[in-house]
N, C-alpha and C. Protein backbone atom coordinates (compact mmCIF):
# COMPACT_ATOMS: atom_id res chain seq x y z
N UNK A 1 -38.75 45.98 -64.20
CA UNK A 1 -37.66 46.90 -64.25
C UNK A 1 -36.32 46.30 -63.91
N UNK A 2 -35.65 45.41 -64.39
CA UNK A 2 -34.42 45.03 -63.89
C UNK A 2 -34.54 43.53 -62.71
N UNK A 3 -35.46 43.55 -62.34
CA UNK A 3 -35.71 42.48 -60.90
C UNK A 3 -35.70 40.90 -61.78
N UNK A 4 -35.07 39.85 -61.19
CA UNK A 4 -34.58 38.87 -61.77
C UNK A 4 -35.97 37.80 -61.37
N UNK A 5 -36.81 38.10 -60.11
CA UNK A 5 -38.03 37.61 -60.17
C UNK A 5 -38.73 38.71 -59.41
N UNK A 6 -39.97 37.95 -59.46
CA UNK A 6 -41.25 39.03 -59.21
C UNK A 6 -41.26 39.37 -57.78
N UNK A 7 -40.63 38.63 -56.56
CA UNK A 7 -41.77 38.46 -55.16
C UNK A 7 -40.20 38.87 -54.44
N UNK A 8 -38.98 39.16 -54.84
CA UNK A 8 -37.44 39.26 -54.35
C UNK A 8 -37.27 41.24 -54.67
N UNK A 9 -36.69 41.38 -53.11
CA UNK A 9 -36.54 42.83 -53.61
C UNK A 9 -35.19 42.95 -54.03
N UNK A 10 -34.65 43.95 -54.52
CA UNK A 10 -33.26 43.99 -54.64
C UNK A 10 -31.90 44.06 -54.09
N UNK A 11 -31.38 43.28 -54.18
CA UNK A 11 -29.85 43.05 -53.03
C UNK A 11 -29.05 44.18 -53.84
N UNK A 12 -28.99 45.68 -53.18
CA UNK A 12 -27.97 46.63 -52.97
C UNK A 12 -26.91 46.80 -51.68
N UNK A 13 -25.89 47.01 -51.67
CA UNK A 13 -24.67 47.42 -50.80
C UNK A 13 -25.65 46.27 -49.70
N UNK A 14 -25.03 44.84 -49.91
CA UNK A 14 -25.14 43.87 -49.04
C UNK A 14 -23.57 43.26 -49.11
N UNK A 15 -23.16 43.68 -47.66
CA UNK A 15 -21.97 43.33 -47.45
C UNK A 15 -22.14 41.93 -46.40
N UNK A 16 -21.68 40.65 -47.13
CA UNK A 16 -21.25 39.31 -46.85
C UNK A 16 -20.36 39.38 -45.35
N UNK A 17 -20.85 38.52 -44.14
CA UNK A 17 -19.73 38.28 -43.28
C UNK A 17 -18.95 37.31 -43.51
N UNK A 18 -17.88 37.79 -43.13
CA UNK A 18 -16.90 36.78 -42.94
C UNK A 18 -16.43 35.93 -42.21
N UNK A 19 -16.13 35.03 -42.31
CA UNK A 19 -16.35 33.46 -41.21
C UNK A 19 -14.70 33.72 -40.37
N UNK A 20 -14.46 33.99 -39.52
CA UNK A 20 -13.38 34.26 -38.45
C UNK A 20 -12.50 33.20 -39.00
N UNK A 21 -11.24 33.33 -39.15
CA UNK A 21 -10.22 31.96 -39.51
C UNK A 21 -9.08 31.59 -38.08
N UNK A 22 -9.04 30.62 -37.79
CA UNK A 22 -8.59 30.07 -36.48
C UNK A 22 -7.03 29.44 -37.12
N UNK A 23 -6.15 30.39 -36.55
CA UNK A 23 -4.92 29.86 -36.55
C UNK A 23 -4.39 28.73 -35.58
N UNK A 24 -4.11 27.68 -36.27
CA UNK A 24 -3.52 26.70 -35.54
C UNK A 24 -2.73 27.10 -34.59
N UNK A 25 -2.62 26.19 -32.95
CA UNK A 25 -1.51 26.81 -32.43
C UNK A 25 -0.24 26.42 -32.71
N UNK A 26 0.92 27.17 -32.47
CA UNK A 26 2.26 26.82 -33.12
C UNK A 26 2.65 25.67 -32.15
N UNK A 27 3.54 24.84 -32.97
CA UNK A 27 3.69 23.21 -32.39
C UNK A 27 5.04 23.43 -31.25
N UNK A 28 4.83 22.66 -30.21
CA UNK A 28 6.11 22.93 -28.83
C UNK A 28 7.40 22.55 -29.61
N UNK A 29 7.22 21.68 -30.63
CA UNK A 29 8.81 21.49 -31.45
C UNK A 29 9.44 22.51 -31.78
N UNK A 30 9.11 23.67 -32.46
CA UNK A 30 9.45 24.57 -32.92
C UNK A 30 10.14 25.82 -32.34
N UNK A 31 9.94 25.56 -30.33
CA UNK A 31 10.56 26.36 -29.58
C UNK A 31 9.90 27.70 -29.55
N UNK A 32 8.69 27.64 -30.12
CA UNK A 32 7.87 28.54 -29.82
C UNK A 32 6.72 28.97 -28.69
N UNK A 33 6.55 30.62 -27.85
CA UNK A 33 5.54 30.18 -26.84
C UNK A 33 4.06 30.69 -27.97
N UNK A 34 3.23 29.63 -26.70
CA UNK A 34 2.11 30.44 -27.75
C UNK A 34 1.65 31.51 -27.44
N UNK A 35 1.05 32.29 -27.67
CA UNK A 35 0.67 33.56 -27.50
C UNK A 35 -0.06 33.90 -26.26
N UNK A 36 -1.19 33.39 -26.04
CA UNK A 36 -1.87 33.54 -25.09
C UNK A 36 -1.40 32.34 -23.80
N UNK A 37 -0.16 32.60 -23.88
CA UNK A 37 0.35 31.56 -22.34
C UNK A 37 0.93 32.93 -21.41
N UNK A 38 0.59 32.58 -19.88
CA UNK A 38 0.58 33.54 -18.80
C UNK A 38 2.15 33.68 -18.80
N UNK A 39 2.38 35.10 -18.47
CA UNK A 39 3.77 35.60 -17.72
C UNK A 39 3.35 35.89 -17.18
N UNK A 40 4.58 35.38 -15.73
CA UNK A 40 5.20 35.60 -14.79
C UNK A 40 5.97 36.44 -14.28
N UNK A 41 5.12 37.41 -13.64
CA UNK A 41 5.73 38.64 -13.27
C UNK A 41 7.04 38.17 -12.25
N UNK A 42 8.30 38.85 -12.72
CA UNK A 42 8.67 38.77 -11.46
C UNK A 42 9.15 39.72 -10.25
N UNK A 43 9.44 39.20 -8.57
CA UNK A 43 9.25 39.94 -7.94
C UNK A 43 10.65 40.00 -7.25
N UNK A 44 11.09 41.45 -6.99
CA UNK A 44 12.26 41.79 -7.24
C UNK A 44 12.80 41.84 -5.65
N UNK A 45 14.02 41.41 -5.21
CA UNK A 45 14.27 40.98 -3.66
C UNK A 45 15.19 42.72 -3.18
N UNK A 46 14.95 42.90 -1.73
CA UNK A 46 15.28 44.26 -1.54
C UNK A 46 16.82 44.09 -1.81
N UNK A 47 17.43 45.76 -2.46
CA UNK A 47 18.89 45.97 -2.74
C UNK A 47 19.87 45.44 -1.73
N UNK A 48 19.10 46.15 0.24
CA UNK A 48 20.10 46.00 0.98
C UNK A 48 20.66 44.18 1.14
N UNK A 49 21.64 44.94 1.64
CA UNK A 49 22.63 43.34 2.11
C UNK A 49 22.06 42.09 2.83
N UNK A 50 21.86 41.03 2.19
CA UNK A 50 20.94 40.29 3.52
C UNK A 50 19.61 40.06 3.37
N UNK A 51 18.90 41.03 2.80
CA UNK A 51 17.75 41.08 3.25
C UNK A 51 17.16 40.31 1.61
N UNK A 52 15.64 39.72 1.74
CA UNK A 52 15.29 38.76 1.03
C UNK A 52 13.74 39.29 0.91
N UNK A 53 13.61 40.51 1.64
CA UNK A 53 12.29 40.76 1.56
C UNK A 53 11.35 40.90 0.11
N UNK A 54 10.67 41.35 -0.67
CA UNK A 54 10.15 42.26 -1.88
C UNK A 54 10.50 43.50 -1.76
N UNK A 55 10.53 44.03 -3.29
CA UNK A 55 11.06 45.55 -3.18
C UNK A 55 9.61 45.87 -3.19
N UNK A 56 9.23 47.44 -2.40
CA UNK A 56 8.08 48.10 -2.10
C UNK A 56 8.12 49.21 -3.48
N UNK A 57 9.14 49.80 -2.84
CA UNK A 57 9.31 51.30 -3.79
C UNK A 57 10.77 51.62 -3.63
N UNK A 58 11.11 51.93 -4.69
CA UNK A 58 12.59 52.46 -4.80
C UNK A 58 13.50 51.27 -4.96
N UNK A 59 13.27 50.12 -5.03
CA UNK A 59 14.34 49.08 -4.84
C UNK A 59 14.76 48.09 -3.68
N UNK A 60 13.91 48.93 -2.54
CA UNK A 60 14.15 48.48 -0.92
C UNK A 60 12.42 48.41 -0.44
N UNK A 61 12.93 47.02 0.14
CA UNK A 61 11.73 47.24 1.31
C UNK A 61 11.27 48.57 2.32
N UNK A 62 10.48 47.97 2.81
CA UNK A 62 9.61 48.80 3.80
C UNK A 62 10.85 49.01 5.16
N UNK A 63 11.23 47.68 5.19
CA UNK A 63 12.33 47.78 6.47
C UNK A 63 13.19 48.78 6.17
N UNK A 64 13.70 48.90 5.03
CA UNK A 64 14.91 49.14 4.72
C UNK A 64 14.61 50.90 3.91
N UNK A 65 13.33 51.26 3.72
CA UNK A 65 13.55 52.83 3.67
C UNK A 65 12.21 53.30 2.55
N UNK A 66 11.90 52.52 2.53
CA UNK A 66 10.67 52.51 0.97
C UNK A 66 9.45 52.94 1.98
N UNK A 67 9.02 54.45 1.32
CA UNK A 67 7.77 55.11 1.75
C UNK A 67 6.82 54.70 1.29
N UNK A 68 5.98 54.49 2.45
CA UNK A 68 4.44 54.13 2.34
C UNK A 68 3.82 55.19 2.00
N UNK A 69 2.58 55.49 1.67
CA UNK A 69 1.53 56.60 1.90
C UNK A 69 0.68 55.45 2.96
N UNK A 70 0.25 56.70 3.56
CA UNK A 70 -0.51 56.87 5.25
C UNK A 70 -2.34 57.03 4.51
N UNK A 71 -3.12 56.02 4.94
CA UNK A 71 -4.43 56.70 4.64
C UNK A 71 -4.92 57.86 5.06
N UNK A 72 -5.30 58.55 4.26
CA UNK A 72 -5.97 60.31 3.99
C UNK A 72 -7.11 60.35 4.98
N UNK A 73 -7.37 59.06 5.51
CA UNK A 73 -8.97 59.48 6.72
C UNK A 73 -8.30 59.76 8.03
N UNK A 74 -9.34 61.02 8.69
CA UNK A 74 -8.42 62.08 9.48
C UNK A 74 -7.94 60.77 10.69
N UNK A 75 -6.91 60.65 11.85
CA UNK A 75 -6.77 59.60 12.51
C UNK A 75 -6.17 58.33 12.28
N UNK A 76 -6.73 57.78 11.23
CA UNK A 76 -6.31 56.67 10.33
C UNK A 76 -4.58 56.50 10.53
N UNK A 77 -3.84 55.40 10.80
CA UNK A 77 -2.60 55.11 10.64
C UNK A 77 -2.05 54.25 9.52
N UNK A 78 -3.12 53.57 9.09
CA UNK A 78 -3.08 52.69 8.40
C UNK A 78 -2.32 53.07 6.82
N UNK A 79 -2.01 52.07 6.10
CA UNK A 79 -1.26 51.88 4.75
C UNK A 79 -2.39 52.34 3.91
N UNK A 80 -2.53 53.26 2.62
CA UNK A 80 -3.19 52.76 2.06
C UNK A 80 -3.39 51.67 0.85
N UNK A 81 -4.65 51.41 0.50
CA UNK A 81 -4.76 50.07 -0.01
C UNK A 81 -5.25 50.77 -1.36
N UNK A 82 -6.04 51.32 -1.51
CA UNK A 82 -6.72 52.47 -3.10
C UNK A 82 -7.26 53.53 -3.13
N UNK A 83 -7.01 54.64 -3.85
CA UNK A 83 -7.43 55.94 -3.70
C UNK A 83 -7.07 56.37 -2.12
N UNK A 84 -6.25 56.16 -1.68
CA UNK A 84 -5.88 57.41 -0.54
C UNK A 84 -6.98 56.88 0.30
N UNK A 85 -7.52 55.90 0.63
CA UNK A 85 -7.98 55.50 1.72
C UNK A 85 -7.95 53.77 2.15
């Protein structure tokens, strides 16, 4: 009935993979970064005058007026670190 040999069943909706293609990386001449190279977050120094600390929240350190949250366990004084505890 149609079969090109006897002992082969028939190849219907056989979809071929495709072999992944690997882009060269772009050359440092060109003044290009490559893609997968790390940034550098950066970390922002408090507004007030003087001071050199990290900003917490709002722009200002902790010294200088930036609210913490207090851990949620009853007693507890502590900062929290994740989820409210």
């Amino acid at each position: 009935r149609g079969h090109s040999s006897a002992g082969e069943a028939p190849k219907e909706n056989v979809v071929e993979k495709r072999k992944r293609s690997h882009s060269s990386p772009p050359d440092k001449d060109e003044g290009q970064v490559a893609a997968k190279t790390a940034v550098k977050r950066r970390k922002y120094e408090c507004s007030a005058d003087g001071c050199t600390n990290h900003v917490v929240k709002g722009g200002v350190c902790v010294r200088h007026g930036a609210k913490v949250k207090q851990c949620s366990y009853d007693g507890c004084t502590k900062h929290i670190v994740r989820g409210g505890v």
